[in-house]
Protein backbone atom coordinates (compact mmCIF):
# COMPACT_ATOMS: atom_id res chain seq x y z
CA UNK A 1 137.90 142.04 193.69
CA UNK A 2 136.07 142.44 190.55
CA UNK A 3 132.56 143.65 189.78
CA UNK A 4 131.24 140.51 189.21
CA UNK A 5 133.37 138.77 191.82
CA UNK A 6 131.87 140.95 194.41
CA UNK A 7 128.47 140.74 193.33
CA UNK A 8 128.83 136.89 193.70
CA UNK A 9 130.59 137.40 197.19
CA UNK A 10 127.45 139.13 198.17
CA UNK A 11 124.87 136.98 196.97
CA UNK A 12 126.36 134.15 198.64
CA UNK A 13 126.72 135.85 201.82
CA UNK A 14 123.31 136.72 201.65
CA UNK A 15 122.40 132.84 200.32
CA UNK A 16 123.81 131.91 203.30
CA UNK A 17 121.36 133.33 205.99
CA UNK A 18 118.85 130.87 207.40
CA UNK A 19 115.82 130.15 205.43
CA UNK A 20 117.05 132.85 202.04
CA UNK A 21 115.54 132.11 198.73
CA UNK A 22 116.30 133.62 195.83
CA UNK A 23 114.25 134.59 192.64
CA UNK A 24 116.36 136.10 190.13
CA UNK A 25 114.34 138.38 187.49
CA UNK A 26 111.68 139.32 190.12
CA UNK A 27 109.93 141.88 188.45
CA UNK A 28 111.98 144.89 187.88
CA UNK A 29 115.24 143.27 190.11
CA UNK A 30 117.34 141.42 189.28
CA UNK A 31 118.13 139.45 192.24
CA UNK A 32 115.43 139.02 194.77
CA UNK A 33 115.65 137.63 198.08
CA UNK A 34 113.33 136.37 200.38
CA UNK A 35 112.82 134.82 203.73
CA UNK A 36 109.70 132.67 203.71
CA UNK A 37 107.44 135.03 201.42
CA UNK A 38 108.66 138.47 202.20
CA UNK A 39 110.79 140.07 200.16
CA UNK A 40 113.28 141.74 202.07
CA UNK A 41 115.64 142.98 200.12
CA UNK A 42 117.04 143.35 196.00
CA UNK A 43 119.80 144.06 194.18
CA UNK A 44 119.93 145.92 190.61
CA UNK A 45 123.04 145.84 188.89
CA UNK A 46 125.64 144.83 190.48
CA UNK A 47 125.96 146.43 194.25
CA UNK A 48 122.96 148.16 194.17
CA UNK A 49 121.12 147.21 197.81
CA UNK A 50 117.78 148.05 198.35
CA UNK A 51 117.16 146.79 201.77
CA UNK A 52 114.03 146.69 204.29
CA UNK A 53 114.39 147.63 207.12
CA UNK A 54 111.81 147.83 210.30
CA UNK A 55 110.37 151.58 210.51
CA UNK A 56 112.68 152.06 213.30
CA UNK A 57 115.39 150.60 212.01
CA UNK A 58 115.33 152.67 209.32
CA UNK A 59 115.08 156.22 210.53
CA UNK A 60 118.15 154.94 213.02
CA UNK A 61 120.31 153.84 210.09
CA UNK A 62 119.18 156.91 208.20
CA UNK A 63 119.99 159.05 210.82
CA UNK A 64 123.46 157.64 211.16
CA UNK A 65 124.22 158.02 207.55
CA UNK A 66 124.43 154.16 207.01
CA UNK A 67 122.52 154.36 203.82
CA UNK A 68 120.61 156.81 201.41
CA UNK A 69 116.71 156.65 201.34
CA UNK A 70 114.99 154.23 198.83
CA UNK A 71 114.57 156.34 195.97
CA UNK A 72 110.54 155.08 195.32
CA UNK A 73 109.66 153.32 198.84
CA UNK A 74 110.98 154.58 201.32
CA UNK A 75 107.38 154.14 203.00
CA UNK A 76 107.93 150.61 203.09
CA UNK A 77 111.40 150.48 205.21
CA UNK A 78 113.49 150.64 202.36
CA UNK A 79 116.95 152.16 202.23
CA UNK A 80 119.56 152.08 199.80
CA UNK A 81 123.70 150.94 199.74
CA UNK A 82 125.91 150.56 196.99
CA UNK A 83 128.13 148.13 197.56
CA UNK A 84 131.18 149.10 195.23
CA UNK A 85 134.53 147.14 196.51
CA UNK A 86 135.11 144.86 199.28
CA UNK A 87 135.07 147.37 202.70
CA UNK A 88 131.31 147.66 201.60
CA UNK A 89 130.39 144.27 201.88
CA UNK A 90 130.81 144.39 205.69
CA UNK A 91 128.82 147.11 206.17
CA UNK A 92 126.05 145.54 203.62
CA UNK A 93 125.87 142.56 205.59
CA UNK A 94 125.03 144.00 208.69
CA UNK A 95 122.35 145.75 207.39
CA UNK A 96 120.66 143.09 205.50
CA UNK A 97 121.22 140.94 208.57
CA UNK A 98 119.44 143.58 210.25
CA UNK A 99 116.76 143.41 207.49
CA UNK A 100 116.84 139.22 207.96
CA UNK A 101 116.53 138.98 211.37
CA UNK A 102 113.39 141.35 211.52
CA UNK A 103 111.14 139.20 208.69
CA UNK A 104 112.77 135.85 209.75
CA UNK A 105 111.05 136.57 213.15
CA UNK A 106 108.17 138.03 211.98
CA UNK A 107 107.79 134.70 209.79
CA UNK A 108 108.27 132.39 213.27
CA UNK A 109 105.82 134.86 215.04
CA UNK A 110 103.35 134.08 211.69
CA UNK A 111 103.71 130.69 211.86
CA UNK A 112 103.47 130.22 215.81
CA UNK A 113 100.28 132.74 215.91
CA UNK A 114 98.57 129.99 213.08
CA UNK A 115 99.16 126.36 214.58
């Protein structure tokens, strides 16, 4: 699969999680995607995933050598993958399901806590 072929395979995948928005040209990324106003994770380039992740999550997935720490904030849960040919893409996904599943139920939590 091409560059750009993948990059499109990803964002769809990624499109296709419950409640996903994108923003493209989100400040400094280039594709930005959010589950109800949380940004949880980017992509510069093509295959560059920046992805965040719950504290623990992250340290786990660290740990296991799953990714590479965010470069600027790691504070915030992020962690890096490049995703550079198709074997990537499956373990991308489960991370930024990971990442989904933790702000799409912090977003139902939210929204319960207020009505």
């Amino acid at each position: 699969m091409k560059s750009e072929e993948l990059h499109q395979e990803l964002r769809q995948r990624i499109l296709n999680l419950s409640g996903v928005t994108e923003r493209q040209n989100a400040g400094i990324h280039e594709d930005a995607f959010f589950v109800g106003r949380t940004m949880f994770m980017h992509i510069h380039g093509h295959g560059h995933c920046d992805i965040r992740l719950s504290k623990g999550d992250q340290a786990r997935v660290l740990a296991e050598g799953k990714a590479r720490p965010h470069r600027w904030a790691p504070e915030a849960g992020y962690v890096t993958l490049i995703v550079d040919n198709e074997e990537d893409l499956q373990p991308a996904m489960d991370l930024i399901r990971m990442s989904h599943h933790y702000f799409a139920n912090k977003q139902s939590v939210l929204r319960t806590e207020h009505q």
